[in-house]
C-alpha atoms as a PDB file:
ATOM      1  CA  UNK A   1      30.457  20.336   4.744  1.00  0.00           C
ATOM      2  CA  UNK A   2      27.952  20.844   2.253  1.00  0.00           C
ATOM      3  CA  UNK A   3      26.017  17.932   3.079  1.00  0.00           C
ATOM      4  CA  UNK A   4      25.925  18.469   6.154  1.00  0.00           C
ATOM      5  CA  UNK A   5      24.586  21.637   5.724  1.00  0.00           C
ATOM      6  CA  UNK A   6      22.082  20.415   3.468  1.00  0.00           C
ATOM      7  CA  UNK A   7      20.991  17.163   6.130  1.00  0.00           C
ATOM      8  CA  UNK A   8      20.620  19.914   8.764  1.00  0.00           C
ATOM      9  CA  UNK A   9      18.246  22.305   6.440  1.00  0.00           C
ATOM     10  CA  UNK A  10      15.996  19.260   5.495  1.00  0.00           C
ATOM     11  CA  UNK A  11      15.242  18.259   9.307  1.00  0.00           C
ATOM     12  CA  UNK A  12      14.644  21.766  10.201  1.00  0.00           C
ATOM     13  CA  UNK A  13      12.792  22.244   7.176  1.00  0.00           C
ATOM     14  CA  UNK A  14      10.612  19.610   7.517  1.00  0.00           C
ATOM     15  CA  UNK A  15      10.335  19.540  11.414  1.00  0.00           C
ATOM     16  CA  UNK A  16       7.138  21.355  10.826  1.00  0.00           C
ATOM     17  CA  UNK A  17       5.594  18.605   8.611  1.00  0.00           C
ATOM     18  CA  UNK A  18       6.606  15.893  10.941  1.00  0.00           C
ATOM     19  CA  UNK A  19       4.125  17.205  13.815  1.00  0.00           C
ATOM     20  CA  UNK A  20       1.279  17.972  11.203  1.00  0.00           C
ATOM     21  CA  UNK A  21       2.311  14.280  10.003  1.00  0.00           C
ATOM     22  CA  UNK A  22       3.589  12.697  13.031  1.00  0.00           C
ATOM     23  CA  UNK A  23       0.327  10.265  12.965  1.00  0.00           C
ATOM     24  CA  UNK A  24       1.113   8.891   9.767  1.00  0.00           C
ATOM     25  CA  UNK A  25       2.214   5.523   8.992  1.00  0.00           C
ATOM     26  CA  UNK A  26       4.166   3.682   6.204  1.00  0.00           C
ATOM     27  CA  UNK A  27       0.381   2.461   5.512  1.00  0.00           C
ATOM     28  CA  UNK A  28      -0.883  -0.974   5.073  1.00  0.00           C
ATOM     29  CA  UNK A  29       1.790  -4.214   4.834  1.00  0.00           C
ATOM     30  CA  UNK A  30       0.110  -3.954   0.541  1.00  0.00           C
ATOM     31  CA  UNK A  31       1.577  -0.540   0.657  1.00  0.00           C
ATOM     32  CA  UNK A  32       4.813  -0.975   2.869  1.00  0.00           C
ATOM     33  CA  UNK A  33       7.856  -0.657   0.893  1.00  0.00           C
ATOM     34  CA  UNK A  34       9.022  -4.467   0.978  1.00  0.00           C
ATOM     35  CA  UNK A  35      12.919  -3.427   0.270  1.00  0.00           C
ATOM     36  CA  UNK A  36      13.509  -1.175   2.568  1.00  0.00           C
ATOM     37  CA  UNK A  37      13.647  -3.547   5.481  1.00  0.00           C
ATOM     38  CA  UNK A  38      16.564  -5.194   3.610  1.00  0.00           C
ATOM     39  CA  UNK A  39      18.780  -2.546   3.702  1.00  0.00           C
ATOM     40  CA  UNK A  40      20.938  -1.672   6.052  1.00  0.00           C
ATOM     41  CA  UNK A  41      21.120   1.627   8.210  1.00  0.00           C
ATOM     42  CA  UNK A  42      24.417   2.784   6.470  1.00  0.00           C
ATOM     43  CA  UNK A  43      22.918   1.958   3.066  1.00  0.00           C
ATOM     44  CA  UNK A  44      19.591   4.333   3.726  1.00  0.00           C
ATOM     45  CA  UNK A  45      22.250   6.813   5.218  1.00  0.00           C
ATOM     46  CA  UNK A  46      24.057   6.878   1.443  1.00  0.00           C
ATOM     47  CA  UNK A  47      21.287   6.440  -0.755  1.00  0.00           C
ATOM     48  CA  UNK A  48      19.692   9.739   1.424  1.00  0.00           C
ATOM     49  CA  UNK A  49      23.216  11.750   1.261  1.00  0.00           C
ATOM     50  CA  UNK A  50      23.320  10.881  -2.801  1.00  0.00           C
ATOM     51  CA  UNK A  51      19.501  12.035  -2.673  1.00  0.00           C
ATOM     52  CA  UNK A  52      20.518  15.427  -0.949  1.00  0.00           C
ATOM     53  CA  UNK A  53      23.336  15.873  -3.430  1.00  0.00           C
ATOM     54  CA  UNK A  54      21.443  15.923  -6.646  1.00  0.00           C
ATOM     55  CA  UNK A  55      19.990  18.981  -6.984  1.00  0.00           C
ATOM     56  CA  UNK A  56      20.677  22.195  -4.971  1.00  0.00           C
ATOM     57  CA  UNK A  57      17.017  22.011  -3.809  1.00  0.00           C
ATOM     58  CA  UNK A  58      16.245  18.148  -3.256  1.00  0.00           C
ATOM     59  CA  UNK A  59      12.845  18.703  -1.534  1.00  0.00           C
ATOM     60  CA  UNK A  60      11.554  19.700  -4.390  1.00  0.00           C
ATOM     61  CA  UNK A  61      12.823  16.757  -6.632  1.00  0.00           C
ATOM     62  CA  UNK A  62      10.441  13.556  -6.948  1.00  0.00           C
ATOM     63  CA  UNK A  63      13.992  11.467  -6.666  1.00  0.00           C
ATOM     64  CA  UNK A  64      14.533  12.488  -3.295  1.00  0.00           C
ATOM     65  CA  UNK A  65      10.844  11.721  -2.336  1.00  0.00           C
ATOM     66  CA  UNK A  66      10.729   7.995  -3.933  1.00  0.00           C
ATOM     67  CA  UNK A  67      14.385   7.291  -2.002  1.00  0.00           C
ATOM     68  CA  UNK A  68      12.785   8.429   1.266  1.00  0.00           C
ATOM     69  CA  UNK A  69       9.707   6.480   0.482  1.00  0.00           C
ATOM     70  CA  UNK A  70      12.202   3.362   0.400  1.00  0.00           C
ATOM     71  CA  UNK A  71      13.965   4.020   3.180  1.00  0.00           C
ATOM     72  CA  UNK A  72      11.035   4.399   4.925  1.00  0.00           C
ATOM     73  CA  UNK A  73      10.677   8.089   6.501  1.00  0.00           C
ATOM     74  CA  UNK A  74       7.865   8.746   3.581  1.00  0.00           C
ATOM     75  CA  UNK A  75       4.494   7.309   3.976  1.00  0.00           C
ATOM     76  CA  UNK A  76       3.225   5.788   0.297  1.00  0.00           C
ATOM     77  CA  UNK A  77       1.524   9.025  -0.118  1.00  0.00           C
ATOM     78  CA  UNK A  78       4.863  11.108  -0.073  1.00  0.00           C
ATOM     79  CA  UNK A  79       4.733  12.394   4.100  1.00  0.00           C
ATOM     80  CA  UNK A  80       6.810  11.779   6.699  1.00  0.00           C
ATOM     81  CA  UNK A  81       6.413   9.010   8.327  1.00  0.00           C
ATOM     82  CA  UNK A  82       7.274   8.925  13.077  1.00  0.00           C
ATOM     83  CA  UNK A  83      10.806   7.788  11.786  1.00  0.00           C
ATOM     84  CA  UNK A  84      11.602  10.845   9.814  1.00  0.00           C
ATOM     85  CA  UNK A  85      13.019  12.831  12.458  1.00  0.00           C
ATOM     86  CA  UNK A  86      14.914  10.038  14.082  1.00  0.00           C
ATOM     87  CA  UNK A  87      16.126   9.092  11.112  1.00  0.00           C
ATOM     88  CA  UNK A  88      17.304  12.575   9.974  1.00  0.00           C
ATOM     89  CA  UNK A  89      18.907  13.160  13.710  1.00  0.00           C
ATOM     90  CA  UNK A  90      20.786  10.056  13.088  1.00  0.00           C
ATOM     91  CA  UNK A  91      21.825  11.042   9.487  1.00  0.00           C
ATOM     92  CA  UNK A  92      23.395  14.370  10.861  1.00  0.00           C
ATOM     93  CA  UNK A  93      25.632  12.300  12.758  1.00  0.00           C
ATOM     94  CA  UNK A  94      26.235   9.526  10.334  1.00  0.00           C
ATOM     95  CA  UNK A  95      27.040  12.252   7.630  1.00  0.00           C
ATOM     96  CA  UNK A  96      29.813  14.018  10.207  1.00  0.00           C
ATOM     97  CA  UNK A  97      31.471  10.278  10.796  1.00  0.00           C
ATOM     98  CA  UNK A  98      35.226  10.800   8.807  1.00  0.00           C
ATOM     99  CA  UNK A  99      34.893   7.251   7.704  1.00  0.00           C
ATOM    100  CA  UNK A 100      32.258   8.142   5.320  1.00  0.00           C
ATOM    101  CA  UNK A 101      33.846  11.135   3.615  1.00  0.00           C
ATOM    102  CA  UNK A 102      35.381   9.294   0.928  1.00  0.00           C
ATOM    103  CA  UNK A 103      31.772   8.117  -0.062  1.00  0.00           C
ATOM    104  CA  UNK A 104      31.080  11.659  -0.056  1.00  0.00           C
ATOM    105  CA  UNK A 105      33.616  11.765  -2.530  1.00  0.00           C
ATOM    106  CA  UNK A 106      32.223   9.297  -4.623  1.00  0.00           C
ATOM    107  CA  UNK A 107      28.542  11.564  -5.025  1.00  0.00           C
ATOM    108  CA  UNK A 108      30.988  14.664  -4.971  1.00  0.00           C
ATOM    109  CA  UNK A 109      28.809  15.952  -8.578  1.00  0.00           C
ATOM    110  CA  UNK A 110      24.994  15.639  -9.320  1.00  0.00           C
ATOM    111  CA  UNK A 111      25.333  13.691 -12.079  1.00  0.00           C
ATOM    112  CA  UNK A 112      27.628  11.231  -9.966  1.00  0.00           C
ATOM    113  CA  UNK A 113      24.997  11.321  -6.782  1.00  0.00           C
ATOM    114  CA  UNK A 114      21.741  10.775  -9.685  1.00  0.00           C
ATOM    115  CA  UNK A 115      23.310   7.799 -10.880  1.00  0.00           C
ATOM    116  CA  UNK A 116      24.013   6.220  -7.334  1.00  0.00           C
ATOM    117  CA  UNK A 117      20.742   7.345  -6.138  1.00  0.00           C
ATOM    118  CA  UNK A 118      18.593   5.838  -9.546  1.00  0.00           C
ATOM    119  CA  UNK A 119      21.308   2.500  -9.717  1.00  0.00           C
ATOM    120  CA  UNK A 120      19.692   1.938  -5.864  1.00  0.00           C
ATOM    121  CA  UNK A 121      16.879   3.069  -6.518  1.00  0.00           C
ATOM    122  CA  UNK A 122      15.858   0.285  -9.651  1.00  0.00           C
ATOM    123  CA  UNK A 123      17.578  -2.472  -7.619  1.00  0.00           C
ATOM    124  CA  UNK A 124      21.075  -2.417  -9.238  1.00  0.00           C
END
């Protein structure tokens, strides 16, 4: 319940910054993230659950900024990109799925959601 909580504070927090941002890009193909492509939607969904999970106010942690830089809803410079809100509206329902609870399980401490979150985050 927690993260859910948590997803649903982040898109309204941030629904603000996606109009003053909604013209930004992920930049130049240099700039582009080249990894993020090559996950999967369920992986970007965990890696930004573990992100939410690792401090009791991720917004202000530069961990959860580089994960949504690789997943794509930050720009290079650190805004939101015209996915972030389609991306978060999807994560509130991927986060509510039961099928995903016991991963929820698995980040169920910050120290357990930090090392899933820097493990993905350095290619392990």
């Amino acid at each position: 319940m927690k993260f859910i909580v948590a997803a649903v504070l982040v898109a309204f927090s941030l629904a603000g910054c996606s109009h003053r941002y909604s013209g930004a890009s992920a930049g130049t193909a240099a700039e582009a993230q080249p990894d993020r492509n090559s996950m999967s939607e369920d992986e970007k969904h965990r890696l930004y659950t573990a992100a939410l999970a690792v401090s009791a106010s991720p917004l202000d942690t530069e961990l959860f900024s580089d994960v949504c830089k690789k997943i794509g809803i930050y720009d290079v410079k650190g805004k939101p990109t015209d996915k972030y809100m389609s991306f978060v509206q999807a994560h509130i329902d991927w986060v509510t799925r039961s099928e995903n609870h016991q991963f929820r399980q698995e980040i169920n401490s910050p120290e357990k959601a930090r090392r899933y979150v820097t493990g993905h985050l350095s290619g392990e």
